[in-house]
PDB file of N, CA and C in Angstrom:
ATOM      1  N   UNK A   1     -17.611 -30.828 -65.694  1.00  0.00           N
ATOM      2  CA  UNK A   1     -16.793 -30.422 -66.820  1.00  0.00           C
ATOM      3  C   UNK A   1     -15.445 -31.145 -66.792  1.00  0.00           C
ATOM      4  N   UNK A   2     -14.504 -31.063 -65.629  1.00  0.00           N
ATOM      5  CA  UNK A   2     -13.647 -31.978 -65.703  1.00  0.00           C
ATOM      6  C   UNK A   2     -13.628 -33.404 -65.746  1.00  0.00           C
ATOM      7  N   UNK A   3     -14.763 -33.769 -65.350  1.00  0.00           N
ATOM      8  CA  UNK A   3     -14.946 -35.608 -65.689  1.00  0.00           C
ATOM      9  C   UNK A   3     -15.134 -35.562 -67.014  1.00  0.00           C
ATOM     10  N   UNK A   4     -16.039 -34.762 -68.070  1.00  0.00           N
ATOM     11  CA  UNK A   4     -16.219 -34.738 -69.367  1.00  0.00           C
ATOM     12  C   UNK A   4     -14.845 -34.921 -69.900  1.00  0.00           C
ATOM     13  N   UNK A   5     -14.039 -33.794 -69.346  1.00  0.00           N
ATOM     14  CA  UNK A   5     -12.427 -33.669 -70.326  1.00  0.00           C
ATOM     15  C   UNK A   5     -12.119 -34.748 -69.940  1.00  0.00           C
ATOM     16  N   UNK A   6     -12.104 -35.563 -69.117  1.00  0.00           N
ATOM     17  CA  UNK A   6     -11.151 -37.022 -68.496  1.00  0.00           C
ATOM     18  C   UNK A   6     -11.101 -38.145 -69.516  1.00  0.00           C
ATOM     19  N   UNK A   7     -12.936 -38.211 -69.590  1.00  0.00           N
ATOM     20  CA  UNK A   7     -13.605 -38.537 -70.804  1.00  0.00           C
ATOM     21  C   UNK A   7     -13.312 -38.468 -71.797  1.00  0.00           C
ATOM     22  N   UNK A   8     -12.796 -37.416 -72.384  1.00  0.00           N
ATOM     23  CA  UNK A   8     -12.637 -37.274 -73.924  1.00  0.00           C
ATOM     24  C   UNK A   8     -10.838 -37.649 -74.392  1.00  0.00           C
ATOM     25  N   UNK A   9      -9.638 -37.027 -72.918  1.00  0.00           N
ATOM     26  CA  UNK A   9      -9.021 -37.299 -73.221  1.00  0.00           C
ATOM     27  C   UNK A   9      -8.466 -38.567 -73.378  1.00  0.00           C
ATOM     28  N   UNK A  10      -9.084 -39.812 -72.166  1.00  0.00           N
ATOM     29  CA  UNK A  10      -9.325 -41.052 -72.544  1.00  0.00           C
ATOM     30  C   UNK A  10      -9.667 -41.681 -73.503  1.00  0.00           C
ATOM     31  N   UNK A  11     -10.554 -41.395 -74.389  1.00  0.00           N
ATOM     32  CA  UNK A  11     -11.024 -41.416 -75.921  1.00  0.00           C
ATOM     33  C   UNK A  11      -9.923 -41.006 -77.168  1.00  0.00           C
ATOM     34  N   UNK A  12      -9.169 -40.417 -76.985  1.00  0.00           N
ATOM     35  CA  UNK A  12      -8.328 -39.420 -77.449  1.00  0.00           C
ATOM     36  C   UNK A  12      -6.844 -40.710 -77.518  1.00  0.00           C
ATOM     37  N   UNK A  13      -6.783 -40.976 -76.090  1.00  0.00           N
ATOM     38  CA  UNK A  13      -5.356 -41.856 -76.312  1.00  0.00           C
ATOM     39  C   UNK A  13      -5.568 -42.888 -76.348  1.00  0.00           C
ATOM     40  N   UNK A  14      -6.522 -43.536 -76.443  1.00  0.00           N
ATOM     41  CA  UNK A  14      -7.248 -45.273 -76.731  1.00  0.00           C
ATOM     42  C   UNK A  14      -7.238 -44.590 -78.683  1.00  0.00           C
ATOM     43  N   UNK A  15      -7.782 -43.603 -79.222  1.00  0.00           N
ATOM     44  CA  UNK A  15      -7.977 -43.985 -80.854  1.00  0.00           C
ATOM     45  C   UNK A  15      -6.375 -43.617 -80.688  1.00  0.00           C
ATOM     46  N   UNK A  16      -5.360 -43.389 -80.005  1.00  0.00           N
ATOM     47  CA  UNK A  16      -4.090 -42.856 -80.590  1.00  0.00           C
ATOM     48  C   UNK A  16      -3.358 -44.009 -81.003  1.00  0.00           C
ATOM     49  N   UNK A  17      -2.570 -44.057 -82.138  1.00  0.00           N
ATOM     50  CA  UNK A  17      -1.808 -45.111 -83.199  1.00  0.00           C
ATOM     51  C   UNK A  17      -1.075 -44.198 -83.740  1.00  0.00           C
ATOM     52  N   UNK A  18       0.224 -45.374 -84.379  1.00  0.00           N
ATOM     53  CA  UNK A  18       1.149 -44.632 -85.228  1.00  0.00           C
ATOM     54  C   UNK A  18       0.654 -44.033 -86.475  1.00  0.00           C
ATOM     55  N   UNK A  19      -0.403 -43.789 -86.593  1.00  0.00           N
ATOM     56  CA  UNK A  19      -0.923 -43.663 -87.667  1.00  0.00           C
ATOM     57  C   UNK A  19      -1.381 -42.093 -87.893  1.00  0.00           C
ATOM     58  N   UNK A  20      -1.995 -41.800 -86.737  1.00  0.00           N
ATOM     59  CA  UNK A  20      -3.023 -40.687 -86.645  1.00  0.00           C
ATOM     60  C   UNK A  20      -2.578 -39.838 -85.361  1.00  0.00           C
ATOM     61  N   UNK A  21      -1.387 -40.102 -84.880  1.00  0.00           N
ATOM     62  CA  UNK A  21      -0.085 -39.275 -83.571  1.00  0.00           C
ATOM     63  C   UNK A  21      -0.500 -37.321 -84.509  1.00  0.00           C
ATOM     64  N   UNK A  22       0.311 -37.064 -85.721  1.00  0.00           N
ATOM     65  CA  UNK A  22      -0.223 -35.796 -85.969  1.00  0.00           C
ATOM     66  C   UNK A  22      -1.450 -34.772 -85.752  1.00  0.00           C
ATOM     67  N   UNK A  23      -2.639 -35.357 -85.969  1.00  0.00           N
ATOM     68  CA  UNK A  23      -3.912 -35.059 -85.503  1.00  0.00           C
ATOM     69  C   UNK A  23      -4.107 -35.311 -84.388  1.00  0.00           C
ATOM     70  N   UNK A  24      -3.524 -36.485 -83.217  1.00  0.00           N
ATOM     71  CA  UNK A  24      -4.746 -36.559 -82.218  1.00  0.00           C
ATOM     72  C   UNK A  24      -4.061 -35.946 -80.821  1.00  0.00           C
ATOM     73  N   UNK A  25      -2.369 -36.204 -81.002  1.00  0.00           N
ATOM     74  CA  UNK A  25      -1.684 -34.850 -79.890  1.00  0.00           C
ATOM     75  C   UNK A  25      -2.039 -33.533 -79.889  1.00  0.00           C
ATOM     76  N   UNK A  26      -2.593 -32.897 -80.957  1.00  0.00           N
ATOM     77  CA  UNK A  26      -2.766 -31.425 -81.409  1.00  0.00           C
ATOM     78  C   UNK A  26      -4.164 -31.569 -79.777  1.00  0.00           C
ATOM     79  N   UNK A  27      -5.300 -32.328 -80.621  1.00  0.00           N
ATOM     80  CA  UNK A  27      -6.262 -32.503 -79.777  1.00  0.00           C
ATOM     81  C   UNK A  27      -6.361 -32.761 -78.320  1.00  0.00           C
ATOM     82  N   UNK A  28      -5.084 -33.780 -77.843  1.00  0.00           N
ATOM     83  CA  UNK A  28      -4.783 -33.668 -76.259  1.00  0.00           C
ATOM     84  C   UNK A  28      -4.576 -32.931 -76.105  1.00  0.00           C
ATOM     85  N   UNK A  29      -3.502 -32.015 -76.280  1.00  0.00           N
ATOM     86  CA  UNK A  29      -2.973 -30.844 -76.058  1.00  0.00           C
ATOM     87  C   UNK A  29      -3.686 -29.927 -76.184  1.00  0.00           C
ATOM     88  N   UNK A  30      -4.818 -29.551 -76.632  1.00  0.00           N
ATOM     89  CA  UNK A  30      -5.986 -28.405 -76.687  1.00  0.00           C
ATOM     90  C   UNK A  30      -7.108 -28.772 -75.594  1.00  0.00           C
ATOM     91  N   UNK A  31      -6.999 -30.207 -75.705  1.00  0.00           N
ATOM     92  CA  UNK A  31      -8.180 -30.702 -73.962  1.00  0.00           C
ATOM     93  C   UNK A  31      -7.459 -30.407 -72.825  1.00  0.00           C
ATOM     94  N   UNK A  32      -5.889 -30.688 -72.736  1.00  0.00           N
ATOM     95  CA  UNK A  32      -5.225 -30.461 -71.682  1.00  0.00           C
ATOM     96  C   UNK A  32      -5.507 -28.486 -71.426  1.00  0.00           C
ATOM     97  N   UNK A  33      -5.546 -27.589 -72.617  1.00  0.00           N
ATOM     98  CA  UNK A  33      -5.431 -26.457 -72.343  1.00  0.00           C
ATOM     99  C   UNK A  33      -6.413 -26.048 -71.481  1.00  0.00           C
ATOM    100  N   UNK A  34      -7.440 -26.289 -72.487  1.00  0.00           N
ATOM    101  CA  UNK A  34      -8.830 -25.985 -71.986  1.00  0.00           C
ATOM    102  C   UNK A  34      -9.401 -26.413 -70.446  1.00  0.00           C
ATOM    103  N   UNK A  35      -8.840 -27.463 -70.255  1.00  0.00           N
ATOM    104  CA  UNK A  35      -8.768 -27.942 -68.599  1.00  0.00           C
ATOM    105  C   UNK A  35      -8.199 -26.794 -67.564  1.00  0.00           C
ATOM    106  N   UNK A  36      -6.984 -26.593 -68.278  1.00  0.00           N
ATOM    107  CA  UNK A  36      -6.096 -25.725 -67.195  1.00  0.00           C
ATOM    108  C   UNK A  36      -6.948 -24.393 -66.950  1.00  0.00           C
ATOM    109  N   UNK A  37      -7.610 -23.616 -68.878  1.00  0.00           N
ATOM    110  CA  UNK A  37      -8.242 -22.526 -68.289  1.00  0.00           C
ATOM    111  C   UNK A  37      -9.334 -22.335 -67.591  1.00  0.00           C
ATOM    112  N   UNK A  38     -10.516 -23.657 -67.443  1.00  0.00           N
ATOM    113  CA  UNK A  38     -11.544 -23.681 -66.875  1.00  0.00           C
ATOM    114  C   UNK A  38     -11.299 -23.668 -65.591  1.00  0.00           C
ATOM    115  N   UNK A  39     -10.055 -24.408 -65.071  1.00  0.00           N
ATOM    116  CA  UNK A  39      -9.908 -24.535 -63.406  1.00  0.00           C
ATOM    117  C   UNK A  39      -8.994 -23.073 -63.167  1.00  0.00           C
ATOM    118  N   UNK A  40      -8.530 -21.681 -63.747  1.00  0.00           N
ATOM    119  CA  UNK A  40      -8.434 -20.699 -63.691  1.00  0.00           C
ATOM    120  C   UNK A  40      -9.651 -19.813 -63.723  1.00  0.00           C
ATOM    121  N   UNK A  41     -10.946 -20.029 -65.027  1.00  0.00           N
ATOM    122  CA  UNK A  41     -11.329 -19.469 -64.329  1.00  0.00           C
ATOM    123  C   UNK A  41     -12.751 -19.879 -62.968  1.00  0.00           C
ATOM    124  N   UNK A  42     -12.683 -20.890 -63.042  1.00  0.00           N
ATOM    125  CA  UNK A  42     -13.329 -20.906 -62.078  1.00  0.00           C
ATOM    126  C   UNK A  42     -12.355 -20.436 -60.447  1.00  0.00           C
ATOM    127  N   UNK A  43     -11.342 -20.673 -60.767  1.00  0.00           N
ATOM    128  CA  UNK A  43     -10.678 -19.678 -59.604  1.00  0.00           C
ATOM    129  C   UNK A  43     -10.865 -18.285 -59.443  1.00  0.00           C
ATOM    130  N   UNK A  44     -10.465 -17.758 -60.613  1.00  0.00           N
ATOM    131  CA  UNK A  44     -11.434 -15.925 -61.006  1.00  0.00           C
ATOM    132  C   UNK A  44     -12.803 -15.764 -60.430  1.00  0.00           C
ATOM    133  N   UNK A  45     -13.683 -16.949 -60.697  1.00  0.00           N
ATOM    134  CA  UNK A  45     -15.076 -16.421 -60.288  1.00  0.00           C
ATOM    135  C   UNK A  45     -15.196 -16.725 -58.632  1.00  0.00           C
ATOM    136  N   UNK A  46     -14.453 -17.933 -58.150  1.00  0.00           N
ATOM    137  CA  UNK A  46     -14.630 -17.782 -56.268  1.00  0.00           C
ATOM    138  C   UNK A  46     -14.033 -16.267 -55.787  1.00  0.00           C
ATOM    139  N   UNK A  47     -13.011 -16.293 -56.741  1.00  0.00           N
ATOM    140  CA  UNK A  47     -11.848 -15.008 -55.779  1.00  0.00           C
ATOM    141  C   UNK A  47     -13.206 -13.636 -55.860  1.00  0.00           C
ATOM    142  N   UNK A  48     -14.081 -13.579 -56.884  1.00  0.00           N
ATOM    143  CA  UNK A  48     -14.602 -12.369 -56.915  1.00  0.00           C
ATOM    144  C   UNK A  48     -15.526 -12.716 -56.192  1.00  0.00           C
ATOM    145  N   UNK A  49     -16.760 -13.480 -56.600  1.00  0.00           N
ATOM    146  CA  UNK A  49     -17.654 -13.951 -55.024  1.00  0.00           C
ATOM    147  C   UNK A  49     -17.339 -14.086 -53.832  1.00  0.00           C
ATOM    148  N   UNK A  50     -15.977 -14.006 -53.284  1.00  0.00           N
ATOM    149  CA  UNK A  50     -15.678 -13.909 -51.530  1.00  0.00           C
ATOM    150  C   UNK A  50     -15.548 -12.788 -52.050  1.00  0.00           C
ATOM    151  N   UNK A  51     -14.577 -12.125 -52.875  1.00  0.00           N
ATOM    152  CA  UNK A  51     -14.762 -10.546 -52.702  1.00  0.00           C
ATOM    153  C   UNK A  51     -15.590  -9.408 -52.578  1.00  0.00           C
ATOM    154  N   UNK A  52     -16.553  -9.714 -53.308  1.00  0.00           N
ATOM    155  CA  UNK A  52     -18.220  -9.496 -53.530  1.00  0.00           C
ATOM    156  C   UNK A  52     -18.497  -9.140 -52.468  1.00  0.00           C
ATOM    157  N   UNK A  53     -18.919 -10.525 -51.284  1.00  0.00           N
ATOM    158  CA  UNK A  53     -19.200 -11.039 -50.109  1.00  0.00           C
ATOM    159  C   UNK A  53     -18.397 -10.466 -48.857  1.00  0.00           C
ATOM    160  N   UNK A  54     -16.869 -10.588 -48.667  1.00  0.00           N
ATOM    161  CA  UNK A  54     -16.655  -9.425 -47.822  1.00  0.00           C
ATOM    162  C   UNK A  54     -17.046  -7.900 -47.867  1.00  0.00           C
ATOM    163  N   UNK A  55     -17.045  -7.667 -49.475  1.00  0.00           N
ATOM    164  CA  UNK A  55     -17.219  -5.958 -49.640  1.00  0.00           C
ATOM    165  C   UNK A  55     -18.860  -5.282 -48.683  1.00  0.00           C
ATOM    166  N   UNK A  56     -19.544  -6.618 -49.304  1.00  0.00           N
ATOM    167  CA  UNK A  56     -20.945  -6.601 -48.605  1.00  0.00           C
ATOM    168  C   UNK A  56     -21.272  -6.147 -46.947  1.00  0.00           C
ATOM    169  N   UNK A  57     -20.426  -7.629 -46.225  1.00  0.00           N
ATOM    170  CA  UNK A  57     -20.702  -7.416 -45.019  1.00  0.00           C
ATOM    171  C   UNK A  57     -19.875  -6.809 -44.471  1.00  0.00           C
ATOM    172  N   UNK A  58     -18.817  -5.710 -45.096  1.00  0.00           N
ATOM    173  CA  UNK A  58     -18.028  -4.545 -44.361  1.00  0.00           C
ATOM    174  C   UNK A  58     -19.147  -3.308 -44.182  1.00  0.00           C
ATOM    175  N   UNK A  59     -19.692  -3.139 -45.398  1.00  0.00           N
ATOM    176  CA  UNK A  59     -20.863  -2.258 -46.162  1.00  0.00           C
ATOM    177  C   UNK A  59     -21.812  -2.441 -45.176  1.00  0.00           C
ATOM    178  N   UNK A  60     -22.402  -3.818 -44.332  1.00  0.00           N
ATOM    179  CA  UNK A  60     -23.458  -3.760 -43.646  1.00  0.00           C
ATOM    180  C   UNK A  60     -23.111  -3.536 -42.208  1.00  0.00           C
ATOM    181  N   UNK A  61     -21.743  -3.836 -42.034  1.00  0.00           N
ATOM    182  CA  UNK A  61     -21.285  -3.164 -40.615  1.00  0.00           C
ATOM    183  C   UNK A  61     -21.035  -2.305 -40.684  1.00  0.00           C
ATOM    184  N   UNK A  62     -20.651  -1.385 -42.069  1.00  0.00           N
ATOM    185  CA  UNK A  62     -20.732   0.328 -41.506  1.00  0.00           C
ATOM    186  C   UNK A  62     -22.406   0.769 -41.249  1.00  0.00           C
ATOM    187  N   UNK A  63     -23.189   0.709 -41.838  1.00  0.00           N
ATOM    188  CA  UNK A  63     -24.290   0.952 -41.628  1.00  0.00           C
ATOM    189  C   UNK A  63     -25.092   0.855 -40.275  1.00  0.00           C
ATOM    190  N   UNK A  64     -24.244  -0.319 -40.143  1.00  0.00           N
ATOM    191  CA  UNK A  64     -24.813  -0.754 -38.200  1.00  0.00           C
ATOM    192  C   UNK A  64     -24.231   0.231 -37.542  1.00  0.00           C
ATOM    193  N   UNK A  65     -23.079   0.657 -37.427  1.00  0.00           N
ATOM    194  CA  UNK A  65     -22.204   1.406 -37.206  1.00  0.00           C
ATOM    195  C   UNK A  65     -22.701   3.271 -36.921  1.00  0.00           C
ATOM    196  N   UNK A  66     -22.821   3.069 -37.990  1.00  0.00           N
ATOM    197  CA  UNK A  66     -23.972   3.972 -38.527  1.00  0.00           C
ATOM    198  C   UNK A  66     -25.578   4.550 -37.368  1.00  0.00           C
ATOM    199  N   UNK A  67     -25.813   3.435 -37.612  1.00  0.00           N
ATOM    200  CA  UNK A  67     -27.313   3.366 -37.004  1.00  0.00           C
ATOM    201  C   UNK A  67     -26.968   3.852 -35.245  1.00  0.00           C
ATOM    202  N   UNK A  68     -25.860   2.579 -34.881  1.00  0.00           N
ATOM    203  CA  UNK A  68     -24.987   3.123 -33.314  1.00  0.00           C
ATOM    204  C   UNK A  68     -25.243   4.374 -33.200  1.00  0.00           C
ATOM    205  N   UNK A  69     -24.485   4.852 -33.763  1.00  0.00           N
ATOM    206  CA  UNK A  69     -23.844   5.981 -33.728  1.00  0.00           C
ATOM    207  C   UNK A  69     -24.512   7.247 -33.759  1.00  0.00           C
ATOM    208  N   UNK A  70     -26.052   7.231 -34.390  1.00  0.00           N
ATOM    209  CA  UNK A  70     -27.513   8.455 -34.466  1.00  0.00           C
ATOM    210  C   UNK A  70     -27.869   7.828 -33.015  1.00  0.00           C
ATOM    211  N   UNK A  71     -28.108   6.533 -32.561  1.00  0.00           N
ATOM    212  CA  UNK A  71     -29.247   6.086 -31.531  1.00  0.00           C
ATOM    213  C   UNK A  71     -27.980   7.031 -30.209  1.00  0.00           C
ATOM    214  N   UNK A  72     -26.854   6.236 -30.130  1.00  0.00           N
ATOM    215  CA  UNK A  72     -26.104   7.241 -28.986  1.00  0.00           C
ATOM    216  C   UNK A  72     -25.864   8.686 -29.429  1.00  0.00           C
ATOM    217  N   UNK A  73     -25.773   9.289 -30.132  1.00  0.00           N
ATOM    218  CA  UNK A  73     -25.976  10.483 -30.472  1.00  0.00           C
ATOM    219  C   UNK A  73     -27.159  11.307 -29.332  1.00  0.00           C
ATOM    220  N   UNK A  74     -28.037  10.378 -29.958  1.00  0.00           N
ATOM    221  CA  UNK A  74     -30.079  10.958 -29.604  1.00  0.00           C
ATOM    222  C   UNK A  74     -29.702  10.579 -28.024  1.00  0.00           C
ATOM    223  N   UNK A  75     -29.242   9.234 -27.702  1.00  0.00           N
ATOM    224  CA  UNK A  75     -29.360   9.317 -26.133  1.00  0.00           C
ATOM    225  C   UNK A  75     -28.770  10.193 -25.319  1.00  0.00           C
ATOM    226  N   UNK A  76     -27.736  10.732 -26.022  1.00  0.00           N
ATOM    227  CA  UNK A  76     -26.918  11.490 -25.186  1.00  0.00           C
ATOM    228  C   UNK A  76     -27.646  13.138 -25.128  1.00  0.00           C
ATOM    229  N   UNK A  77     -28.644  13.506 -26.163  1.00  0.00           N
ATOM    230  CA  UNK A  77     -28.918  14.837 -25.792  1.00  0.00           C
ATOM    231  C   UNK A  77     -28.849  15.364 -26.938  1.00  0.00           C
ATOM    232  N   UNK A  78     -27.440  14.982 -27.872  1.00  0.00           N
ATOM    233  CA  UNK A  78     -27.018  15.895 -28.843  1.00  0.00           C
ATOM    234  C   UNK A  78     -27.667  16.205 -30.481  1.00  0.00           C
ATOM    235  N   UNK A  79     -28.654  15.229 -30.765  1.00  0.00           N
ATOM    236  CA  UNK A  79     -29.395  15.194 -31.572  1.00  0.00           C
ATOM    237  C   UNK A  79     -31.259  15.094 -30.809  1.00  0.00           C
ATOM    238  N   UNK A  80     -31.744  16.014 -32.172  1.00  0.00           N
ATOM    239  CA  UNK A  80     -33.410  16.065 -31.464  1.00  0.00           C
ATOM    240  C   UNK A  80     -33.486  14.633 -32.444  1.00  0.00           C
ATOM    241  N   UNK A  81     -34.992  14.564 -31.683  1.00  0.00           N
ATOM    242  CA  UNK A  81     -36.047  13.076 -32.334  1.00  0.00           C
ATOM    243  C   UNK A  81     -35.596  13.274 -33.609  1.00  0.00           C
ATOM    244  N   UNK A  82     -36.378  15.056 -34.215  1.00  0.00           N
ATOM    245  CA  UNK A  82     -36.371  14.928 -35.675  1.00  0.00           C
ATOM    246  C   UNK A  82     -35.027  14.879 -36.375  1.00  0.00           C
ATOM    247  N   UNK A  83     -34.291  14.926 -35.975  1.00  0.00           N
ATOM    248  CA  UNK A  83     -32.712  14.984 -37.271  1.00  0.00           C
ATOM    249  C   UNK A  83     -32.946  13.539 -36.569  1.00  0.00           C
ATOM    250  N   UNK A  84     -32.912  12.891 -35.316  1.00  0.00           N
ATOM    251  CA  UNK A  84     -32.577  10.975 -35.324  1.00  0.00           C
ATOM    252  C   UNK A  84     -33.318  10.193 -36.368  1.00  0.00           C
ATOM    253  N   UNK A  85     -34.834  11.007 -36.668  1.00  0.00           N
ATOM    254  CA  UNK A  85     -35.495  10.158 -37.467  1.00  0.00           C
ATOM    255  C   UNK A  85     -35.739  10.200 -38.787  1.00  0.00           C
ATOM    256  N   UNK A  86     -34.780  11.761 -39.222  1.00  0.00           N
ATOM    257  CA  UNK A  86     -34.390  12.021 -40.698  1.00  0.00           C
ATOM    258  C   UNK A  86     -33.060  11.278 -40.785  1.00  0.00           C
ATOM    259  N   UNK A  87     -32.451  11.081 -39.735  1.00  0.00           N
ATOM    260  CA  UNK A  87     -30.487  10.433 -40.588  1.00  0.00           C
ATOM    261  C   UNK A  87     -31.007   8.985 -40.392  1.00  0.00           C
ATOM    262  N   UNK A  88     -32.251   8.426 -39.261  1.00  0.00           N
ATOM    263  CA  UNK A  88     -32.165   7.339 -39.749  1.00  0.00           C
ATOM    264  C   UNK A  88     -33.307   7.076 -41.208  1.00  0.00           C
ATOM    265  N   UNK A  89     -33.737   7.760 -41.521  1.00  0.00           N
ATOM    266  CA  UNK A  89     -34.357   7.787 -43.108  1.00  0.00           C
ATOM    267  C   UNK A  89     -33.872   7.394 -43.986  1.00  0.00           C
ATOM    268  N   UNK A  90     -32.808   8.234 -43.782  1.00  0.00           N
ATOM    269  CA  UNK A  90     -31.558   8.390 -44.988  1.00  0.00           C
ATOM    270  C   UNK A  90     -30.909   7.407 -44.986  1.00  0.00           C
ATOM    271  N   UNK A  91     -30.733   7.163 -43.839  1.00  0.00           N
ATOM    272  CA  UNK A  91     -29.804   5.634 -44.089  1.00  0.00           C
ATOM    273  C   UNK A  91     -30.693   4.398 -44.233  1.00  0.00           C
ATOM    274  N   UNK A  92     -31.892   4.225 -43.975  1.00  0.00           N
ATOM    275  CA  UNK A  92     -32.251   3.263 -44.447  1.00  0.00           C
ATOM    276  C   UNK A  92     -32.974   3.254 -46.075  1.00  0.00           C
ATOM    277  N   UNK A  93     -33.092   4.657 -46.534  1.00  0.00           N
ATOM    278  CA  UNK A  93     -32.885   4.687 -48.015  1.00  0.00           C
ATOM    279  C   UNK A  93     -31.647   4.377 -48.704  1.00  0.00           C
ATOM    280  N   UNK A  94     -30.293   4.675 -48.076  1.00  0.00           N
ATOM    281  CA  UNK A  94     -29.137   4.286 -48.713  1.00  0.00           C
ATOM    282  C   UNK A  94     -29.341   2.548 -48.618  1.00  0.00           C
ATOM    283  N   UNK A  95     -29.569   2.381 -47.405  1.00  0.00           N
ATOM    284  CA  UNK A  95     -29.468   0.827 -47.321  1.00  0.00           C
ATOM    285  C   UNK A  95     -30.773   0.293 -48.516  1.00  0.00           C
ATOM    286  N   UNK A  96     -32.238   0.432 -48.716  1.00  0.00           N
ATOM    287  CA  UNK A  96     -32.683  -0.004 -49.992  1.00  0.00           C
ATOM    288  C   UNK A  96     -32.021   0.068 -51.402  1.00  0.00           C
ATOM    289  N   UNK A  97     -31.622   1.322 -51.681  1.00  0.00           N
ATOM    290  CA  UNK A  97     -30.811   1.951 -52.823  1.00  0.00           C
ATOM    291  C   UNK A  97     -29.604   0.756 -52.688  1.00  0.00           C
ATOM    292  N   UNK A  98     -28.745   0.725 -51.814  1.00  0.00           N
ATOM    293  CA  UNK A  98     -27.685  -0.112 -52.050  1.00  0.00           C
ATOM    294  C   UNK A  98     -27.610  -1.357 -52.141  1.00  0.00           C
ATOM    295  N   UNK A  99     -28.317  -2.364 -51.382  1.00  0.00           N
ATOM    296  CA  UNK A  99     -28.757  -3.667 -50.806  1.00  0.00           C
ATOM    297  C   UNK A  99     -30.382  -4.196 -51.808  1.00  0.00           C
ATOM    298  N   UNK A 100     -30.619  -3.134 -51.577  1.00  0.00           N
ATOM    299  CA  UNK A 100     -32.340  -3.621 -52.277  1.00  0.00           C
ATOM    300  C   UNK A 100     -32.557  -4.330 -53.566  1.00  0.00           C
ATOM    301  N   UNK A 101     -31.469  -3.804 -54.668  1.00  0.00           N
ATOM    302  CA  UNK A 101     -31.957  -4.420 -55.817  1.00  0.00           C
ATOM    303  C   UNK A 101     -31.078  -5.912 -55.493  1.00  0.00           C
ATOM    304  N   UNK A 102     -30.466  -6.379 -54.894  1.00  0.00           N
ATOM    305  CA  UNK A 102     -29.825  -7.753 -54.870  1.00  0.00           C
ATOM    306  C   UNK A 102     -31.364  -8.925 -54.428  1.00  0.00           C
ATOM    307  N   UNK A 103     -32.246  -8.094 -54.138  1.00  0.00           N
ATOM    308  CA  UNK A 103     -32.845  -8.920 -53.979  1.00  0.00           C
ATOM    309  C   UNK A 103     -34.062  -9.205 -54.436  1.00  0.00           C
ATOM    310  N   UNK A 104     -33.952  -8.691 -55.406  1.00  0.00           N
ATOM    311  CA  UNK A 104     -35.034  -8.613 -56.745  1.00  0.00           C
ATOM    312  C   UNK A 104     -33.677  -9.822 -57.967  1.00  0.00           C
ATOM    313  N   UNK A 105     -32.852  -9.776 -57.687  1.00  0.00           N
ATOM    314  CA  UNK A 105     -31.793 -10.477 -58.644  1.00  0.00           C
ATOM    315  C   UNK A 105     -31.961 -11.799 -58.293  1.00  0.00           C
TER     316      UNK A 105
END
């Protein structure tokens, strides 16, 4: 996209003459805009994809976290088999429910 605009604005000041200055600055000046907002937002869309992406793998270290935390539970005594193998149910239904449809996308 920015080689295109480079392109056009090159085109733009090669037809420019004293002739046709009213019409064809309007037009730099609207390629120059349009440049500036594309490289904004393509800044908008990285900033939200790392954001995305940390939110994710905070989300998958609580879960690990998580998982820790029933298995030493159960080793220590304080949970039976059955609640270790209902909370880990549950959490690996939260984890389909939460994670799962990304990967049908």
């Amino acid at each position: 996209m920015k080689k295109n605009a480079s392109v056009v604005k090159a085109k733009l000041v090669d037809m420019l003459d004293e002739t046709n200055q009213a019409v064809i600055w309007p037009l730099i000046n609207e390629n120059k805009r349009i440049l500036e907002q594309l490289k904004q937002d393509r800044g908008s869309i990285k900033s939200r994809e790392s954001f995305e992406q940390a939110k994710k793998d905070v989300q998958l270290q609580a879960i690990q976290i998580e998982r820790d935390v029933i298995q030493n539970l159960f080793e220590q005594g304080k949970i039976s088999r059955d609640l270790t193998r209902e909370l880990r149910q549950n959490l690996n239904l939260y984890e389909t429910y939460y994670f799962g449809s990304e990967e049908l996308a």
